[in-house]
Protein backbone atom coordinates (compact mmCIF):
# COMPACT_ATOMS: atom_id res chain seq x y z
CA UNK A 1 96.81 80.94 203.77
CA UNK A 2 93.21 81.38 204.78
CA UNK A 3 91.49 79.79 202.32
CA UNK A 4 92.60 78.60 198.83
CA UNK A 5 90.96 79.64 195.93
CA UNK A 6 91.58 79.16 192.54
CA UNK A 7 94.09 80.62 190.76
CA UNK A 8 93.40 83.51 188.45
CA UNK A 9 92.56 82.58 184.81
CA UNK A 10 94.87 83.69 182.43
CA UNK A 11 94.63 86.98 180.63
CA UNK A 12 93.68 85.67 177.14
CA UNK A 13 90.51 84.05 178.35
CA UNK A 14 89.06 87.38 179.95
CA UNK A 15 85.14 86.79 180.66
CA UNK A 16 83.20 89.73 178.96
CA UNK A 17 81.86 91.44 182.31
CA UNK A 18 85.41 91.63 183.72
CA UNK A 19 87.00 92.86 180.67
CA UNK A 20 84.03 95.26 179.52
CA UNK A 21 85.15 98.83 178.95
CA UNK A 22 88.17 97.99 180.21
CA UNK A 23 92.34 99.38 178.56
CA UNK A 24 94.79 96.68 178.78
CA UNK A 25 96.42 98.13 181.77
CA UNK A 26 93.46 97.83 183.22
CA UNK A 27 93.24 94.29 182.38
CA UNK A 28 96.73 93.58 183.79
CA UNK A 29 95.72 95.50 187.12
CA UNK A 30 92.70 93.69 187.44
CA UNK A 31 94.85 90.58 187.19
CA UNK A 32 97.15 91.49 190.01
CA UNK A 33 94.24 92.33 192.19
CA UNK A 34 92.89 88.77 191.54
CA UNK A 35 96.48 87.68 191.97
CA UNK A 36 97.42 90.12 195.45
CA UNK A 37 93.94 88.67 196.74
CA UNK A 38 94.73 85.35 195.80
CA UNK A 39 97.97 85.46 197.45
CA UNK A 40 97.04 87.94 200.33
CA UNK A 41 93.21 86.05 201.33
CA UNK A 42 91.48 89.10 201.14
């Protein structure tokens, strides 16, 4: 792995500016793209 970064924080605890205008599959994809990115490095 490139570089280790932390891991993404859960889904209840959704900071505002993330989670602003946002349907909850579009929370749950914008926790796999933390997640694939996470995983992945980029």
């Amino acid at each position: 792995m490139p570089r280790r970064l932390p891991p993404p924080a859960p889904l209840p605890t959704l900071d505002p500016a993330c989670a602003r205008g946002m349907a909850p599959h579009g929370v749950v994809d914008h926790a796999w793209q933390r997640l694939r990115r996470w995983l992945v490095g980029f």
